[in-house]
N, C-alpha and C. Protein backbone atom coordinates (compact mmCIF):
# COMPACT_ATOMS: atom_id res chain seq x y z
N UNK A 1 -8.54 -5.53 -20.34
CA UNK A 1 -8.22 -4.14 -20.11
C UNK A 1 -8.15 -3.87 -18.61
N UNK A 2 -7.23 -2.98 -18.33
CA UNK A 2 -7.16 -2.93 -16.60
C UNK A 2 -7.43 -1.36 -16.69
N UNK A 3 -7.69 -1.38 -15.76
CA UNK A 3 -8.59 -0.05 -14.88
C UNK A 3 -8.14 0.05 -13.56
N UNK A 4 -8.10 1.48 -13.28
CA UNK A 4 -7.32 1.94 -11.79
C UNK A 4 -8.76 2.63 -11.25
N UNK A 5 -9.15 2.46 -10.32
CA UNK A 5 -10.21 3.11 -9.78
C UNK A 5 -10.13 3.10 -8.31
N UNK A 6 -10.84 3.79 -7.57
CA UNK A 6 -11.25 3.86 -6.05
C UNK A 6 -12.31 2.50 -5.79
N UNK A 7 -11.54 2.18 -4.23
CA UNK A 7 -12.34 1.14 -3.98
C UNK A 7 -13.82 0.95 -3.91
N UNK A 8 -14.05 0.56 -3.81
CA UNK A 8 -15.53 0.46 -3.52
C UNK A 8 -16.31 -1.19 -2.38
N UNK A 9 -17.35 -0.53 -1.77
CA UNK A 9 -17.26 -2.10 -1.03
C UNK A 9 -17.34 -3.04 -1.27
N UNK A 10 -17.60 -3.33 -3.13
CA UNK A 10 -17.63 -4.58 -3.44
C UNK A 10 -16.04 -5.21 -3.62
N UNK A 11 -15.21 -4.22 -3.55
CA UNK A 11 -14.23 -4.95 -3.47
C UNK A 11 -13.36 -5.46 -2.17
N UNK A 12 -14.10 -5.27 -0.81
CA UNK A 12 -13.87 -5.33 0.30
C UNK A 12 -13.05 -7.20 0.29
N UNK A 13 -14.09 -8.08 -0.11
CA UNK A 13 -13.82 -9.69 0.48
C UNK A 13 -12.38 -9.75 -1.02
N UNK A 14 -12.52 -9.27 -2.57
CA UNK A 14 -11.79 -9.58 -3.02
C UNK A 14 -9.81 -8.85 -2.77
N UNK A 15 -10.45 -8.03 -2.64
CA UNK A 15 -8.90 -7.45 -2.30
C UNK A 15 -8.18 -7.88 -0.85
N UNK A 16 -8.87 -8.34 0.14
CA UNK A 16 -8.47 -8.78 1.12
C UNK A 16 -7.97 -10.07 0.93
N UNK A 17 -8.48 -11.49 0.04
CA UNK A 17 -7.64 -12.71 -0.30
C UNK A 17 -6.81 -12.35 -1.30
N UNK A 18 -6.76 -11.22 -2.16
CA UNK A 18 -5.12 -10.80 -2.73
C UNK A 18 -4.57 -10.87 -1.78
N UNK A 19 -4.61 -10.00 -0.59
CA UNK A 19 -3.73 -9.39 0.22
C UNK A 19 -3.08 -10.64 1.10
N UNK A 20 -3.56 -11.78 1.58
CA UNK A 20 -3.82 -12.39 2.12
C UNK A 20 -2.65 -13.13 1.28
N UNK A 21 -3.02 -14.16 0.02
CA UNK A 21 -2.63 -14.93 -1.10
C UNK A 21 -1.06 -13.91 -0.91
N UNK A 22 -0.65 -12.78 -1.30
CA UNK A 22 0.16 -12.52 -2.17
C UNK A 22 1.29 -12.65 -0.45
N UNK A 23 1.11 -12.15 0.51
CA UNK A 23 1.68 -12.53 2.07
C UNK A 23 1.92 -13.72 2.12
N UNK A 24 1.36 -14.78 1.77
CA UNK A 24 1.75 -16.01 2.08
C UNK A 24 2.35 -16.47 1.39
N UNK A 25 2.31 -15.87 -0.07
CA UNK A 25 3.50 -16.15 -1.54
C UNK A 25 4.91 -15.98 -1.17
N UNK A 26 5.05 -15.03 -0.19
CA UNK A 26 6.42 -14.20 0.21
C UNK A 26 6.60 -14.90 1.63
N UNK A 27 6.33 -15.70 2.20
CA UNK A 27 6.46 -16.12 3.56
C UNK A 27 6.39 -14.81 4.70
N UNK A 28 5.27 -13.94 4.41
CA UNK A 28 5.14 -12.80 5.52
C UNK A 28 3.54 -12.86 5.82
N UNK A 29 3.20 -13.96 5.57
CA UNK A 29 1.86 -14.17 6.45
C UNK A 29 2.23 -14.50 8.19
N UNK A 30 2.16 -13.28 8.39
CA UNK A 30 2.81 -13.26 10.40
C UNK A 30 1.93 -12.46 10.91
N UNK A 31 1.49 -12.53 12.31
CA UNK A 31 1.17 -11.26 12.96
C UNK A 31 2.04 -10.43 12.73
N UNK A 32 1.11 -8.92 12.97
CA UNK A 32 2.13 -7.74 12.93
C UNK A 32 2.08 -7.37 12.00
N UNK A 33 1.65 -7.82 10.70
CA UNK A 33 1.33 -7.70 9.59
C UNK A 33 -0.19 -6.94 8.86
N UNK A 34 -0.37 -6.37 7.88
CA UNK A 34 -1.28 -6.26 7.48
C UNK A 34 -2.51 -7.84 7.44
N UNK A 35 -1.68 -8.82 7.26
CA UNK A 35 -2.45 -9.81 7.55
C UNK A 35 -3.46 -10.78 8.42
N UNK A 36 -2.75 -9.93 9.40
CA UNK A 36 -3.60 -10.49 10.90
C UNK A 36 -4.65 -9.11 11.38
N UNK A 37 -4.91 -7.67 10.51
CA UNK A 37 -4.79 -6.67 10.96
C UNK A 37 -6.81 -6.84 10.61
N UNK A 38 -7.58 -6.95 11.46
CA UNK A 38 -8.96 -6.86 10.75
C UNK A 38 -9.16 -5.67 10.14
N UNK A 39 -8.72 -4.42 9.98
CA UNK A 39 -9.33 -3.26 8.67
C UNK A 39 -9.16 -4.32 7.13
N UNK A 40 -8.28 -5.07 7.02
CA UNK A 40 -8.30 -5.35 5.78
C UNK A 40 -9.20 -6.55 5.39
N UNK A 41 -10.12 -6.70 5.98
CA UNK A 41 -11.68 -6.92 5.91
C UNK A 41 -12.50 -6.01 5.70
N UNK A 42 -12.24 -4.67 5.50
CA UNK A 42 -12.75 -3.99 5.72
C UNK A 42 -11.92 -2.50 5.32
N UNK A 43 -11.49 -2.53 4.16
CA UNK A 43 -10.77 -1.19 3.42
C UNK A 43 -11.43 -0.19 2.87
N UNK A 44 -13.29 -0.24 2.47
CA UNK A 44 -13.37 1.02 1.83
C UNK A 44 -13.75 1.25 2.82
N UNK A 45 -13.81 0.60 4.54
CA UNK A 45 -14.53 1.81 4.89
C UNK A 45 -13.59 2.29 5.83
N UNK A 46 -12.30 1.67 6.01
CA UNK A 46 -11.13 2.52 6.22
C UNK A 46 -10.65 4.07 5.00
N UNK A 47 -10.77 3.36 4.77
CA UNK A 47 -10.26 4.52 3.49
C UNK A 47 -11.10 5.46 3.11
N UNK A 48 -12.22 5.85 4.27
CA UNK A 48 -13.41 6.77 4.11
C UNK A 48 -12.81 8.17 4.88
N UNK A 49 -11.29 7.60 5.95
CA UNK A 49 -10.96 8.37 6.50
C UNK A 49 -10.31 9.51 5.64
N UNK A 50 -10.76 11.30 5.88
CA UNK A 50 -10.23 12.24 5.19
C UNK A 50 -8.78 12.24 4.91
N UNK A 51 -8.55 12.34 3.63
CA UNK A 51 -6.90 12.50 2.77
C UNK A 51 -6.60 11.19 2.56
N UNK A 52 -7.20 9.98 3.09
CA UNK A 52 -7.28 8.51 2.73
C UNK A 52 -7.12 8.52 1.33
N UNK A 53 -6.77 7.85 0.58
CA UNK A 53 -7.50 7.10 -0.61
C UNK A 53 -6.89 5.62 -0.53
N UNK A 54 -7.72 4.87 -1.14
CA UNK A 54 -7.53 3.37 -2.02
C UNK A 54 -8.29 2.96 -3.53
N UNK A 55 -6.83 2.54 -4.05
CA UNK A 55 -6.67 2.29 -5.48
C UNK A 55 -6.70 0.78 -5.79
N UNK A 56 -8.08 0.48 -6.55
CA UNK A 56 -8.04 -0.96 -7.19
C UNK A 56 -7.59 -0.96 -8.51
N UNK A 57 -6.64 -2.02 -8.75
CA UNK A 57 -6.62 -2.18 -10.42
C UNK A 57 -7.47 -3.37 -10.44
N UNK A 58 -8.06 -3.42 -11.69
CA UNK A 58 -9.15 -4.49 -12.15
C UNK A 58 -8.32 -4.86 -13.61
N UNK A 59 -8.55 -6.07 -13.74
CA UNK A 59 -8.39 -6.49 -15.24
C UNK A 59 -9.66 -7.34 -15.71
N UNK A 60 -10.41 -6.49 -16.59
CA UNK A 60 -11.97 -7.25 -16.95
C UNK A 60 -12.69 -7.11 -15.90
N UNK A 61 -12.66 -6.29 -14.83
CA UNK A 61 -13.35 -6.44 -13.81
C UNK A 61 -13.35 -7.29 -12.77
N UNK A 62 -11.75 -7.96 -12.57
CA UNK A 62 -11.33 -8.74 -11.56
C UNK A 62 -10.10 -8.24 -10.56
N UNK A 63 -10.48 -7.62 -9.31
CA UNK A 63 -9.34 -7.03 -8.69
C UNK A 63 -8.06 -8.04 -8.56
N UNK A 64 -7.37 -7.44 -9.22
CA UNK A 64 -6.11 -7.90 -9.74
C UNK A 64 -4.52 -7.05 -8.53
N UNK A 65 -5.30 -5.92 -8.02
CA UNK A 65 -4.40 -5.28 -7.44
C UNK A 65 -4.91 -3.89 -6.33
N UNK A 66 -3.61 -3.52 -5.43
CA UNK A 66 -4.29 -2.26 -4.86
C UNK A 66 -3.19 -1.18 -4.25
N UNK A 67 -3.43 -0.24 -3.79
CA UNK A 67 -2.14 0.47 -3.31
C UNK A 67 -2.94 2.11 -3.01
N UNK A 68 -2.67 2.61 -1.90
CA UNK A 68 -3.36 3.72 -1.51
C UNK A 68 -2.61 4.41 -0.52
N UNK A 69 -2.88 5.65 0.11
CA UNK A 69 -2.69 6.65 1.08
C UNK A 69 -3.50 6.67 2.30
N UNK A 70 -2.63 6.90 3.18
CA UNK A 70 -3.48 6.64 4.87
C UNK A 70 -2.84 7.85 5.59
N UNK A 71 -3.27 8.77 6.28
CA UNK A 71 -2.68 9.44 7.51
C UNK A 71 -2.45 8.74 8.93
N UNK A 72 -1.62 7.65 8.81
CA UNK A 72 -1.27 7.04 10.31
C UNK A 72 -1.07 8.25 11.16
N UNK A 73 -1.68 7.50 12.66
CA UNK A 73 -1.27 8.02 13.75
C UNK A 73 0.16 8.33 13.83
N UNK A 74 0.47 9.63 14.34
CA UNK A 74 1.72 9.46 14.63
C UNK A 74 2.64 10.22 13.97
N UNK A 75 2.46 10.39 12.35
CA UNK A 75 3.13 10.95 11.38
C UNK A 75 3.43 12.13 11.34
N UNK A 76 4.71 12.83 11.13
CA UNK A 76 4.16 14.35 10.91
C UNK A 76 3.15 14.78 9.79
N UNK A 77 3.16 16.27 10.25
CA UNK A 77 1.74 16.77 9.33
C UNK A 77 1.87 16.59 8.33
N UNK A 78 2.67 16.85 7.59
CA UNK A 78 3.12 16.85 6.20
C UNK A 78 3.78 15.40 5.66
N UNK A 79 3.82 14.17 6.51
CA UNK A 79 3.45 13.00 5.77
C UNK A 79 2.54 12.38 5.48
N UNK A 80 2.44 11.40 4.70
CA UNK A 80 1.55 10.25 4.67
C UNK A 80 1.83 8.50 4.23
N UNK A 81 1.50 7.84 4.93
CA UNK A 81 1.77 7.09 4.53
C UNK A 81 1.31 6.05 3.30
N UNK A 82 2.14 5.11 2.55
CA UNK A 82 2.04 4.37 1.54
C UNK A 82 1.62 3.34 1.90
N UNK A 83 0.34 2.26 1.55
CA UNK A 83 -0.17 1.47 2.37
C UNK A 83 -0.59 0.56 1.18
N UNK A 84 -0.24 -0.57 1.45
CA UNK A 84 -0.99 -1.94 1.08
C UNK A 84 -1.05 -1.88 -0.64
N UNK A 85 0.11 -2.25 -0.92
CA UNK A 85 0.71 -2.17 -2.02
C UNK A 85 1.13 -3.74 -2.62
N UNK A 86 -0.08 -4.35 -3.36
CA UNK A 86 -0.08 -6.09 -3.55
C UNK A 86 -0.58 -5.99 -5.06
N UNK A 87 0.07 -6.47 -5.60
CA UNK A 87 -0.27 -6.72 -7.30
C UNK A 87 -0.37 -8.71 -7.30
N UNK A 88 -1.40 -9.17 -8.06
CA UNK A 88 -1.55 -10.38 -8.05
C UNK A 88 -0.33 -11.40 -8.69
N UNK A 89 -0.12 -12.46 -8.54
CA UNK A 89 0.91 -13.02 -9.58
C UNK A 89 1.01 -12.60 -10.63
N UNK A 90 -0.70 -13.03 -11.23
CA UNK A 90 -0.78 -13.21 -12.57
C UNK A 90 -0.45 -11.78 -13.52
N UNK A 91 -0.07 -10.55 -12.34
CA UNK A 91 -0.06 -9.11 -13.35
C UNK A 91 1.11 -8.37 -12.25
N UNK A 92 2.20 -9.23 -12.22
CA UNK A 92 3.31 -8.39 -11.78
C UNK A 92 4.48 -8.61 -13.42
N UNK A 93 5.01 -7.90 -13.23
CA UNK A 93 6.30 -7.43 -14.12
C UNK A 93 5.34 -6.96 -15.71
N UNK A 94 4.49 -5.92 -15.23
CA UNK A 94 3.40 -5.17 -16.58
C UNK A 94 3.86 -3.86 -16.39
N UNK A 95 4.14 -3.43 -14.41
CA UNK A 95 4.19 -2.07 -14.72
C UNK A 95 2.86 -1.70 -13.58
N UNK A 96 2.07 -2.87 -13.67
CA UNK A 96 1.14 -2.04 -12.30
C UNK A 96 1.31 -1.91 -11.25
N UNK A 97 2.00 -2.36 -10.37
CA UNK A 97 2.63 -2.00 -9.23
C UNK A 97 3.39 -0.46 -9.44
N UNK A 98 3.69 -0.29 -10.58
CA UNK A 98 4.57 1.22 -10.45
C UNK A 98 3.05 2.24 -10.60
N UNK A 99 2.56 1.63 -11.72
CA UNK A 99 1.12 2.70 -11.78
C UNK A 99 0.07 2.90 -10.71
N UNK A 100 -0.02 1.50 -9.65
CA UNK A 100 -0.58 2.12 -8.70
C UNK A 100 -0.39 2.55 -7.35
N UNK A 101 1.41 2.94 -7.72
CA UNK A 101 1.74 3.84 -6.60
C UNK A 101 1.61 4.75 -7.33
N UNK A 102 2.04 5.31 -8.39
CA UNK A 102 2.30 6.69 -8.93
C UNK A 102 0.68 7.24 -8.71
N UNK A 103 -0.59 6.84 -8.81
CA UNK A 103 -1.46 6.95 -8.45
C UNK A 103 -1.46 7.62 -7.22
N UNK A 104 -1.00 6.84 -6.30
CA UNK A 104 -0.96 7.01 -4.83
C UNK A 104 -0.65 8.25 -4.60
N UNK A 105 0.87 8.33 -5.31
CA UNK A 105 1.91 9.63 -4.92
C UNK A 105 0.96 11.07 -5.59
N UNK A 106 0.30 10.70 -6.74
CA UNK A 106 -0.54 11.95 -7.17
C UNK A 106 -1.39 11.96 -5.99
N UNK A 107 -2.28 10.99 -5.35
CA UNK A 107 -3.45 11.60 -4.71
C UNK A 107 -2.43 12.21 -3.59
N UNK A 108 -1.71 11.62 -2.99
CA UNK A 108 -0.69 12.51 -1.82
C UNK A 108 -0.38 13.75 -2.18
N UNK A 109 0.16 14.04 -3.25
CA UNK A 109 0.60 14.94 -3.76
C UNK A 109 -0.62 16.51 -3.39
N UNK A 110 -1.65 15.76 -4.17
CA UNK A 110 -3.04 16.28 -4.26
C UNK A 110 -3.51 16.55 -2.80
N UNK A 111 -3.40 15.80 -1.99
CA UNK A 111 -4.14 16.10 -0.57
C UNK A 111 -2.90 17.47 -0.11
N UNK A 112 -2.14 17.54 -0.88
CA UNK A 112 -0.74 18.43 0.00
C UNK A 112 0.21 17.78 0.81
N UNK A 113 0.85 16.90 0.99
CA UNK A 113 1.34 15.99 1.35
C UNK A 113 3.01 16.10 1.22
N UNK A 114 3.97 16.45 1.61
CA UNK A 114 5.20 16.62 1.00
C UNK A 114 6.18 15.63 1.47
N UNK A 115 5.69 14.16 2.09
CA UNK A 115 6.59 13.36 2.15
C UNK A 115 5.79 12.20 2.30
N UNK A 116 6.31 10.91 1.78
CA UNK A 116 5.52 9.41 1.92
C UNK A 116 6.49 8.78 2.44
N UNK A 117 5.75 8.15 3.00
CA UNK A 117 6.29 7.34 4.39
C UNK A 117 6.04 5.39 4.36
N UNK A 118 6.86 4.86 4.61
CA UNK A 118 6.07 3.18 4.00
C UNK A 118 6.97 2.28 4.98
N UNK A 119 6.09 1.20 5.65
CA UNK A 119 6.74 0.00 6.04
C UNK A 119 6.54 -1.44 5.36
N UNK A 120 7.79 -2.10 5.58
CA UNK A 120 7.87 -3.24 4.68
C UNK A 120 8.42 -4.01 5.40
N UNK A 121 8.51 -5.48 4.63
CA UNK A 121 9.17 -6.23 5.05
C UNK A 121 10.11 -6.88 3.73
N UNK A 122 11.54 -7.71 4.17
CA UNK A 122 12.63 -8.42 3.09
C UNK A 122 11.57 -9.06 2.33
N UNK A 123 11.08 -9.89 3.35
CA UNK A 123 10.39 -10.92 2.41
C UNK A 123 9.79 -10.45 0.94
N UNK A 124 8.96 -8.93 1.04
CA UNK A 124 8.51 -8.42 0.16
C UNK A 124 9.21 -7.81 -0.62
N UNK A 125 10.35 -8.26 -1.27
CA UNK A 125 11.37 -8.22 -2.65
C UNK A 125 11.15 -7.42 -3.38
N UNK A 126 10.00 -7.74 -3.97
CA UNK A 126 9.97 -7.30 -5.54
C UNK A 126 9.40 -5.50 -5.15
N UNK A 127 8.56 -5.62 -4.39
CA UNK A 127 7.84 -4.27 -3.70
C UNK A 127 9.44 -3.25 -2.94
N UNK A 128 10.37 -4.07 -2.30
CA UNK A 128 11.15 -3.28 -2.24
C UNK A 128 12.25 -2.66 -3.45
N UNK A 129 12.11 -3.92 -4.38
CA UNK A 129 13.22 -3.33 -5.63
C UNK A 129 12.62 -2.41 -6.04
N UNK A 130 10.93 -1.92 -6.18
CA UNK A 130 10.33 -1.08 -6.87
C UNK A 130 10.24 0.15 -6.00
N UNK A 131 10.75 -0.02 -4.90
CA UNK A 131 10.31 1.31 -3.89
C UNK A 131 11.72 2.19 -4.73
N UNK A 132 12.89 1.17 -3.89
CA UNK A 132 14.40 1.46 -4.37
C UNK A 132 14.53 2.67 -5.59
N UNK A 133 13.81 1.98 -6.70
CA UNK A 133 13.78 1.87 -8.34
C UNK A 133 13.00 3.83 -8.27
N UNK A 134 11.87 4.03 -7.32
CA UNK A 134 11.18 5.26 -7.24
C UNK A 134 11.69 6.18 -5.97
N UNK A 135 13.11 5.76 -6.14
CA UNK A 135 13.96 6.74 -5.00
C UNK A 135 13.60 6.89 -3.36
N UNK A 136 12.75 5.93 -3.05
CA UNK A 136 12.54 5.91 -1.38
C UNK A 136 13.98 5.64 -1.08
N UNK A 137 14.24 6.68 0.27
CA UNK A 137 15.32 6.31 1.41
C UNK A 137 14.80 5.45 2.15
N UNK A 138 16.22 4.98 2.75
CA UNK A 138 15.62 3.80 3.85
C UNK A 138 15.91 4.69 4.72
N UNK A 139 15.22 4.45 6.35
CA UNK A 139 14.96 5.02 7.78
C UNK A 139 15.38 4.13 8.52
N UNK A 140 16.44 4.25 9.72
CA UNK A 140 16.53 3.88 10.47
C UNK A 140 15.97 2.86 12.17
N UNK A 141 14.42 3.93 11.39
CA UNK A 141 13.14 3.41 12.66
C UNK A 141 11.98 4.05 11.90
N UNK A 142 10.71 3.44 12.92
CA UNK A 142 9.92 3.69 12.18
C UNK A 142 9.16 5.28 12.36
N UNK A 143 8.12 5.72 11.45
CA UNK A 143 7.67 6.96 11.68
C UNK A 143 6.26 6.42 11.94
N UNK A 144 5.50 7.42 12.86
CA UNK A 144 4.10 6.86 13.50
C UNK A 144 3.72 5.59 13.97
N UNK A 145 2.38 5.54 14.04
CA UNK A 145 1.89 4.30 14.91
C UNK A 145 1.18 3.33 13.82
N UNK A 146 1.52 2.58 13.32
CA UNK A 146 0.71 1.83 12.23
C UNK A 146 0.03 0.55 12.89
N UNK A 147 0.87 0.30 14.06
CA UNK A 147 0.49 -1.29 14.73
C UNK A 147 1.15 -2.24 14.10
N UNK A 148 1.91 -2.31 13.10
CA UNK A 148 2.64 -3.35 11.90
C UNK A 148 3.72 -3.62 12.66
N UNK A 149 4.25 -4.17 13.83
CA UNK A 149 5.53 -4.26 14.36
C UNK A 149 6.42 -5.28 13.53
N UNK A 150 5.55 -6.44 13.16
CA UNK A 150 6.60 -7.11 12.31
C UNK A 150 7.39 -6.37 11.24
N UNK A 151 7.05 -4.87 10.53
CA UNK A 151 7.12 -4.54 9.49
C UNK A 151 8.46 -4.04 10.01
N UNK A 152 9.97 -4.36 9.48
CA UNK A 152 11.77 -3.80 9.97
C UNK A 152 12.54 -3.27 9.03
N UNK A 153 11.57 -2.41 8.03
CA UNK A 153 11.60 -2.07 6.80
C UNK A 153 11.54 -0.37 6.88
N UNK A 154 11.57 0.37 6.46
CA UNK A 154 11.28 2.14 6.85
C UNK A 154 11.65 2.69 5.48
N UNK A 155 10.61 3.14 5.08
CA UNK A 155 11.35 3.99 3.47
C UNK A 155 10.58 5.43 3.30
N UNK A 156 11.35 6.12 2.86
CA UNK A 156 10.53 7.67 2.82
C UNK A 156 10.85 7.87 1.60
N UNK A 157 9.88 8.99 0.80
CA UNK A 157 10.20 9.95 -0.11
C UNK A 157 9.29 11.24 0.22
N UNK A 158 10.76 12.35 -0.83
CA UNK A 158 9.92 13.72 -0.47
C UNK A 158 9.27 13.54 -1.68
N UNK A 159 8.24 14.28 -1.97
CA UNK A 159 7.07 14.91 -2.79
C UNK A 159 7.51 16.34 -3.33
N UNK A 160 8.49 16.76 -2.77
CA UNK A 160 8.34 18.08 -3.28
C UNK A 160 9.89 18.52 -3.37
């Protein structure tokens, strides 16, 4: 059975070798990346920051996945950004990758939020067919300061 819940710090070391594993699956284990980035050693207590959230899926109680909301530097007021969005091998093409953005987009929604904001990279395919698939535009450049320079990817949606 899988379960969507808020992180918690026990899931700090496991969601970070998803994150890690599923980057190097796609050949985007690079600097510039969420991968070289030390918060993701360290996500619930990023995600302590106000209008933050982070979403674990568990299957049996094994983080299997994650995907959450961040207020990057930089953004206008009324965005937020879409952050760290990795479903494991073993539980892509189920549908959780769509459920734990739609997650996401409710808590955005919920904080008041009227536009999401996301960087990516090619390599990450399947995450872009699914952005595509939930009507993100692509952007020309990027919005705010994330530090992700490798990321040459830009996708928005409105909320409202």
């Amino acid at each position: 059975m899988i379960s969507i819940e808020k992180i918690q710090p026990e899931d700090n070391q496991t969601i970070a070798v998803l994150i890690r594993e599923v980057l190097t699956e796609f050949g985007a284990n690079k600097p510039g990346t969420v991968f070289t980035d030390p918060t993701t050693d360290d996500l619930y207590l990023l995600f302590q920051t106000p209008k933050a959230h982070y979403f674990i899926a568990k299957d049996n109680g094994v983080v299997v996945g994650g995907c959450g909301i961040y207020p990057t530097t930089g953004l206008p007021e009324e965005c937020v950004e879409l952050v760290k969005l990795y479903v494991s091998k073993s539980h892509r093409g189920i549908g959780l990758g769509k459920q734990l953005m739609e997650q996401s987009i409710h808590a955005a929604i919920s904080e008041g939020y009227g536009e999401l904001y996301l960087e990516t990279l090619p390599e990450l395919h399947i995450a872009v067919g699914l952005y595509e698939h939930l009507e993100f535009e692509y952007l020309d450049h990027p919005y705010g300061d994330s530090g992700h320079f490798a990321c040459d990817l830009w996708m928005k949606k409105n909320l409202i």
